[in-house]
N, C-alpha and C. Protein backbone atom coordinates (compact mmCIF):
# COMPACT_ATOMS: atom_id res chain seq x y z
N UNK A 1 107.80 124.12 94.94
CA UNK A 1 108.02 122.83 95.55
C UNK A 1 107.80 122.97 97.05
N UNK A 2 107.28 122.71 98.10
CA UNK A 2 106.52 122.32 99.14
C UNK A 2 108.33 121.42 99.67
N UNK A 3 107.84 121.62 101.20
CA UNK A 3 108.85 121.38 102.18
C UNK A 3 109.54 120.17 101.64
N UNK A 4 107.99 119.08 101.41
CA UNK A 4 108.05 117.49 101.55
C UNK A 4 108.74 116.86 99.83
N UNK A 5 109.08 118.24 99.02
CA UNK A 5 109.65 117.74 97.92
C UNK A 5 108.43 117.36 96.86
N UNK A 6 107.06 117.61 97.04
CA UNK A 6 105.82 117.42 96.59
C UNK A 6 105.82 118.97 95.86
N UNK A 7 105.54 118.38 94.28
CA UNK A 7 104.91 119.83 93.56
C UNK A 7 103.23 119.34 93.08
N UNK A 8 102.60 120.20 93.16
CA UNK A 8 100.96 120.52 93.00
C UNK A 8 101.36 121.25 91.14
N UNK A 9 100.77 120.27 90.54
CA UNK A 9 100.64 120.83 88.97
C UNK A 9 98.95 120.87 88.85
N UNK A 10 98.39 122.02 88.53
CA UNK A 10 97.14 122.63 88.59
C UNK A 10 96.62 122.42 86.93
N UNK A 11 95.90 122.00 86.29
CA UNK A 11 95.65 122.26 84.98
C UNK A 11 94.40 122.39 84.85
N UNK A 12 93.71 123.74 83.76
CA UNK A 12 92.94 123.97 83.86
C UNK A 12 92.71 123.97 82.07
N UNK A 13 91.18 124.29 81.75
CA UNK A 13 90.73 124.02 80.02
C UNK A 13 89.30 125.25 80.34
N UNK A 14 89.37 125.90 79.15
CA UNK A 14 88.24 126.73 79.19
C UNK A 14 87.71 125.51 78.72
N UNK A 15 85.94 126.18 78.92
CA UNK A 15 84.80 125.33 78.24
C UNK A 15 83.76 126.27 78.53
N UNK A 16 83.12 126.26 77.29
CA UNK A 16 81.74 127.75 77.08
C UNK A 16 80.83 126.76 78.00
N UNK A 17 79.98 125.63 78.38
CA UNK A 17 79.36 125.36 79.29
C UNK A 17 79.68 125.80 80.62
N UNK A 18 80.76 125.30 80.99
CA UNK A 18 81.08 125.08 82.79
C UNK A 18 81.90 126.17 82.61
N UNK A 19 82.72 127.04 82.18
CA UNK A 19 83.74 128.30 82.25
C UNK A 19 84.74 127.40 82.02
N UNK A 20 85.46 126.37 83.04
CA UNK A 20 86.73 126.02 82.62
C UNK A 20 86.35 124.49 83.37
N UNK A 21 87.34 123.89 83.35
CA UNK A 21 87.67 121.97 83.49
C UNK A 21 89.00 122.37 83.99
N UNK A 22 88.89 121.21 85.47
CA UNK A 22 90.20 121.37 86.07
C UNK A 22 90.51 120.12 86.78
N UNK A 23 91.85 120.03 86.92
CA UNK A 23 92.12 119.23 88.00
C UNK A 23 93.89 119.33 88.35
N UNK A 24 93.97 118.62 89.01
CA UNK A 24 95.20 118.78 90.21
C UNK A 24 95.51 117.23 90.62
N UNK A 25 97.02 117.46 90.06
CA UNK A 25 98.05 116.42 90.08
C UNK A 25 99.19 116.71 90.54
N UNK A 26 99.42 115.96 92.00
CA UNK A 26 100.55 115.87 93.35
C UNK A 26 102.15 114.91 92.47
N UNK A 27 102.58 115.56 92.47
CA UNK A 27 103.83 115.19 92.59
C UNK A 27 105.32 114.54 93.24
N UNK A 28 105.80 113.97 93.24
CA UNK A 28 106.35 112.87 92.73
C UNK A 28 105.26 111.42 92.72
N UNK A 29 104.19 111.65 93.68
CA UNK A 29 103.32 110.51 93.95
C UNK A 29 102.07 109.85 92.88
N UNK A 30 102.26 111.12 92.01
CA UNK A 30 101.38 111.48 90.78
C UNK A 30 99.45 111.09 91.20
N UNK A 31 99.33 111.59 92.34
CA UNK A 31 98.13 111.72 92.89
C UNK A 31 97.21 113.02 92.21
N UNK A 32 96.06 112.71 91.50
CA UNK A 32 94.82 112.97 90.82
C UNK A 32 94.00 113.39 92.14
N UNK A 33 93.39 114.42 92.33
CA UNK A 33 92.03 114.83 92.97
C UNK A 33 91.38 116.40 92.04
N UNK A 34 90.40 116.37 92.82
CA UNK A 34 89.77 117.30 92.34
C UNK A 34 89.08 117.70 90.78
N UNK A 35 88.88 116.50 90.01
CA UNK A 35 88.72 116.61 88.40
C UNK A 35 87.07 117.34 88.76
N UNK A 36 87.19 118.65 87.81
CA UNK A 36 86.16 118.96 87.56
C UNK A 36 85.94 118.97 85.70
N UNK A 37 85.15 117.99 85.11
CA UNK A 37 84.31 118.56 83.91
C UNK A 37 85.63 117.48 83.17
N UNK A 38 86.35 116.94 83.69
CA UNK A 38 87.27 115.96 82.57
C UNK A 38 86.64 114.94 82.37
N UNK A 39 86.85 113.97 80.85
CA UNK A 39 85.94 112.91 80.70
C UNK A 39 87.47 112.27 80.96
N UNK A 40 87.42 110.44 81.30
CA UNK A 40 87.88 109.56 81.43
C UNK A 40 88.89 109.82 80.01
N UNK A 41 88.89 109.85 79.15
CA UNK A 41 89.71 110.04 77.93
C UNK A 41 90.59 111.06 77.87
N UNK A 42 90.27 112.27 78.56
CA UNK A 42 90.64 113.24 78.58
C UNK A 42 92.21 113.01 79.38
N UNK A 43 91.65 112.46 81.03
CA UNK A 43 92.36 112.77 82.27
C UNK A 43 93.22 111.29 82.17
N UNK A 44 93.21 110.46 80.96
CA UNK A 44 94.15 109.43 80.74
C UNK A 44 95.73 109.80 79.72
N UNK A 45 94.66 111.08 78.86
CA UNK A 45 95.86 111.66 77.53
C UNK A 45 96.79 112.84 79.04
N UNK A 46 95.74 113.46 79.55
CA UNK A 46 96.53 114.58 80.86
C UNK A 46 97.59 113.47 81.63
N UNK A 47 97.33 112.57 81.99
CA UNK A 47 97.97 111.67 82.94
C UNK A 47 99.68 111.10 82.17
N UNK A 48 99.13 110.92 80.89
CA UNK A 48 100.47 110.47 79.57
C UNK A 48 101.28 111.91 79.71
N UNK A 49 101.30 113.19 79.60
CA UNK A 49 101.57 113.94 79.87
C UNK A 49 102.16 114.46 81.15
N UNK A 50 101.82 114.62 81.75
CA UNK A 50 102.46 114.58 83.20
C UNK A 50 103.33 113.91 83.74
N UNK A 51 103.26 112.55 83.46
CA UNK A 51 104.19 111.13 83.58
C UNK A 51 105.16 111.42 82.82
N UNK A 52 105.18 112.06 81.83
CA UNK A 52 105.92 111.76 80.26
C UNK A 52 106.94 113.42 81.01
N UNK A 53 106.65 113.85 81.52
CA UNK A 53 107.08 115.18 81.95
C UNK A 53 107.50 115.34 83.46
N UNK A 54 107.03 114.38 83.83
CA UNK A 54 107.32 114.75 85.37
C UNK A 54 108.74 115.05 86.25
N UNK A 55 109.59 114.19 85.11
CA UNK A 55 110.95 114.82 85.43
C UNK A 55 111.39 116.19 85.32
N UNK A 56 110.86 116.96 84.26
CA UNK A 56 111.57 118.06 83.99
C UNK A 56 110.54 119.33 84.89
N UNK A 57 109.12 119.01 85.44
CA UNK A 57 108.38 119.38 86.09
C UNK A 57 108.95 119.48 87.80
N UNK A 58 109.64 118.18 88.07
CA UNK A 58 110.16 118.07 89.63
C UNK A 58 111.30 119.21 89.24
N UNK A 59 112.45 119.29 88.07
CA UNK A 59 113.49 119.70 88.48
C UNK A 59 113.45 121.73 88.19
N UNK A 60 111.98 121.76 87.66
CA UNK A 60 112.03 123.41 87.16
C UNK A 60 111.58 123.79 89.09
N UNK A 61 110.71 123.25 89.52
CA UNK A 61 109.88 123.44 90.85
C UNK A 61 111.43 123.42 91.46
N UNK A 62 112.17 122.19 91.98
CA UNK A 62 113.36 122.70 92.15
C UNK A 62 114.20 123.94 92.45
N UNK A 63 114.34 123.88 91.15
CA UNK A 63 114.96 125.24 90.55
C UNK A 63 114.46 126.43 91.07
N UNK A 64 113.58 126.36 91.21
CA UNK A 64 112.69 127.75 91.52
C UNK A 64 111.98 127.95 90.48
N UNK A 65 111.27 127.39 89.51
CA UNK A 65 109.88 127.60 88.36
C UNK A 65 111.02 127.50 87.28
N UNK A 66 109.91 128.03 86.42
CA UNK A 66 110.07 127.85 85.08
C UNK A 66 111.11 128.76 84.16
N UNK A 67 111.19 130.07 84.68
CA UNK A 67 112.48 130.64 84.27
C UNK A 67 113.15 130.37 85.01
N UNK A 68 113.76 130.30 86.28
CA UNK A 68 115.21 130.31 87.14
C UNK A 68 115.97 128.76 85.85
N UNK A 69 115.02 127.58 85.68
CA UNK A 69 115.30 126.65 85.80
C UNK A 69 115.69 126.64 83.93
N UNK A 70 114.73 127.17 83.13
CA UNK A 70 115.08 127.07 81.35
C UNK A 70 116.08 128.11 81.33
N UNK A 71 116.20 129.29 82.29
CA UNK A 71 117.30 129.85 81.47
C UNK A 71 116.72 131.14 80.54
N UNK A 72 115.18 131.22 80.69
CA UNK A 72 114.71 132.12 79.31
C UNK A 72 114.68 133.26 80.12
């Protein structure tokens, strides 16, 4: 989590053409840049996801990631 309370969620997809498909979604503001190789269908089901998650995403970043915050 960044000073401003902003987490950067990075997601990436292999693909045997291009190596991998990526893009990068800003947090709490849920700001999209950088799509490489996603189709419109794709980066709408990624977007349902992220939204659908973004709470438990702000509070692991929080926490300090993904173990401090589940406990595993």
């Amino acid at each position: 989590m960044a000073d401003d309370g902003s987490v950067q969620v990075y997601i990436e997809k292999p693909d045997e053409k291009d190596c991998f498909h990526h893009v990068t979604c800003y947090l709490p503001e849920e700001r999209w840049v950088d799509n490489y190789g996603f189709s419109v269908q794709e980066l709408s089901y990624l977007r349902e996801v992220v939204e659908s998650t973004s709470n438990i995403i702000l509070e692991f970043a929080a926490d300090g990631g993904f173990e401090p915050a589940s406990g595993f």
